[in-house]
Protein backbone atom coordinates (compact mmCIF):
# COMPACT_ATOMS: atom_id res chain seq x y z
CA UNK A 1 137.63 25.13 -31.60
CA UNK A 2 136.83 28.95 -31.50
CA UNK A 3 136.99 30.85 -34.56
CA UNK A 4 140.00 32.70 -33.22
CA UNK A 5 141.45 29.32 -33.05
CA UNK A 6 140.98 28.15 -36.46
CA UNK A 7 141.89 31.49 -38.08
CA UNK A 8 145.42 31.29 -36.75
CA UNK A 9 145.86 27.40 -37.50
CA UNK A 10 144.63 28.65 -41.30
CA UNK A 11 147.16 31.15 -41.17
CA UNK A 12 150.10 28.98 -39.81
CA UNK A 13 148.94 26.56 -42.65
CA UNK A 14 149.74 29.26 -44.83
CA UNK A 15 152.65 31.07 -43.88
CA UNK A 16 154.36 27.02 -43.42
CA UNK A 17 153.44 26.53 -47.65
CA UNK A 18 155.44 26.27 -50.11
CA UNK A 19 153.88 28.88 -52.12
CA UNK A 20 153.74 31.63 -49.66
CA UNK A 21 157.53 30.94 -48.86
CA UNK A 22 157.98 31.26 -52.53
CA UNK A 23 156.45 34.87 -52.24
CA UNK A 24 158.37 35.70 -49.60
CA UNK A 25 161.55 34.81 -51.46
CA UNK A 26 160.77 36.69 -54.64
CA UNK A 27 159.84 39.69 -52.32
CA UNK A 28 163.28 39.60 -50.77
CA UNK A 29 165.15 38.81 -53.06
CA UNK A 30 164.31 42.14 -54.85
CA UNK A 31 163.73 44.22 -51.92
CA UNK A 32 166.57 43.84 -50.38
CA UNK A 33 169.18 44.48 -53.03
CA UNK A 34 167.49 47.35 -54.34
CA UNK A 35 167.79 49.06 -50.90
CA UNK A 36 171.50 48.49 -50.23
CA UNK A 37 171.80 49.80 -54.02
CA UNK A 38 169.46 52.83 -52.63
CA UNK A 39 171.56 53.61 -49.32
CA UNK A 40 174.93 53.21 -50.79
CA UNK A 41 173.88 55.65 -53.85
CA UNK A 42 172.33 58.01 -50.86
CA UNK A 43 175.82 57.21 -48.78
CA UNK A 44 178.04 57.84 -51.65
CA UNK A 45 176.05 61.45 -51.77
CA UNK A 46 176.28 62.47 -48.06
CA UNK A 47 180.03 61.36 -48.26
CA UNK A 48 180.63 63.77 -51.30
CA UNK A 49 178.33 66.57 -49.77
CA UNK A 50 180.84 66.27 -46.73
CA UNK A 51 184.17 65.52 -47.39
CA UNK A 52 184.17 66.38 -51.37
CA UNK A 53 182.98 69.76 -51.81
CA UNK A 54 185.42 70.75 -54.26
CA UNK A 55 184.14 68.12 -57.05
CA UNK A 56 181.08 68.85 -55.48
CA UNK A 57 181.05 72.73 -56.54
CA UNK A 58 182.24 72.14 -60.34
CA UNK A 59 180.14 73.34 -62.37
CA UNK A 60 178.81 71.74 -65.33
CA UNK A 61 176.31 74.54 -66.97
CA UNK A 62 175.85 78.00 -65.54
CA UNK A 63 175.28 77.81 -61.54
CA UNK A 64 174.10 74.42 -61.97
CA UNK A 65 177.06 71.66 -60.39
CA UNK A 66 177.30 68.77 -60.03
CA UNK A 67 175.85 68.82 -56.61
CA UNK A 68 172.49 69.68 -57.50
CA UNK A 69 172.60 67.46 -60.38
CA UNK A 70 173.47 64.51 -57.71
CA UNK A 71 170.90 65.76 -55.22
CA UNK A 72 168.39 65.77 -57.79
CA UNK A 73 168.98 62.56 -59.27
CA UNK A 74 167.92 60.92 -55.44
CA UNK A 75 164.56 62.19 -56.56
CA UNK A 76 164.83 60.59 -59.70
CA UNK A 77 166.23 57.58 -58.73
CA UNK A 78 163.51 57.22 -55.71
CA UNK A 79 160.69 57.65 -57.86
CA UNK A 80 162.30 55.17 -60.51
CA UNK A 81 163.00 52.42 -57.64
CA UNK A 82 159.08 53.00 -56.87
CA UNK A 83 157.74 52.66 -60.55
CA UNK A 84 160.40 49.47 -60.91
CA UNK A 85 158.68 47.94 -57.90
CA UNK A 86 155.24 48.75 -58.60
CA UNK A 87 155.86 46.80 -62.01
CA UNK A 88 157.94 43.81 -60.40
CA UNK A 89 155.52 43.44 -58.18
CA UNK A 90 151.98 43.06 -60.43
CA UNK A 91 154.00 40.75 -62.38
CA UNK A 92 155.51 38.45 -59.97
CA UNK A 93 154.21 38.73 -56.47
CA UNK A 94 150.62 40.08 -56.98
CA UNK A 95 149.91 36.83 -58.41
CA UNK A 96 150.86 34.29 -56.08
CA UNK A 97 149.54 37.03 -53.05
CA UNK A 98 146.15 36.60 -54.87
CA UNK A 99 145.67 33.40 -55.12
CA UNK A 100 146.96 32.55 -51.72
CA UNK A 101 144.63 35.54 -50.51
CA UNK A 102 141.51 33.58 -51.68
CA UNK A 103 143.30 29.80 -50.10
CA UNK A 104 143.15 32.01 -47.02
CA UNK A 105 139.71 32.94 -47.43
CA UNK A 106 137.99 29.75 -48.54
CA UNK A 107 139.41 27.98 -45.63
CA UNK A 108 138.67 30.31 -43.25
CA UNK A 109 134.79 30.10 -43.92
């Protein structure tokens, strides 16, 4: 057996446990919500840019509306959505990636 061999059977090995399947889950079961959440907010603000400029155009103090107010919060809400993963992910799927990192590696000596 070639080492190219046994790396991929260690791998397979892996990716067939029940602990790396559990990572996977975790991962997706986050990730995935929080981006439909992200593209309909993001939708919801092209489809008001478009068809809804009038309640677009209000304004709430001075020339600021509620437009730029929206547009802004995207940048909020991206950078919020980052620092909420960044956290989900040390405590829940770091972890488990760690450990099985170092299965990965001991076998594959």
């Amino acid at each position: 057996m070639t080492t190219k061999e046994h790396d991929a059977s260690v791998y397979e090995h892996m990716q067939e446990s029940s602990e790396f399947q559990d990572l996977k889950r975790r991962f997706r079961r986050w990730t995935f919500p929080m981006t439909v959440a992200f593209l309909a907010w993001y939708l919801l603000y092209v489809l008001l840019s478009g068809w809804a400029r009038g309640f677009m155009a209000v304004e709430l103090v001075g020339h600021i509306n509620i437009g730029l107010v929206l547009g802004l919060l995207q940048f909020v809400s991206t950078f919020l959505i980052a620092w909420a993963y960044s956290r989900h992910a040390e405590k829940k799927l770091d972890p488990i990636a760690d450990k099985l990192r170092h299965q990965v590696e001991e076998k594959a000596k």
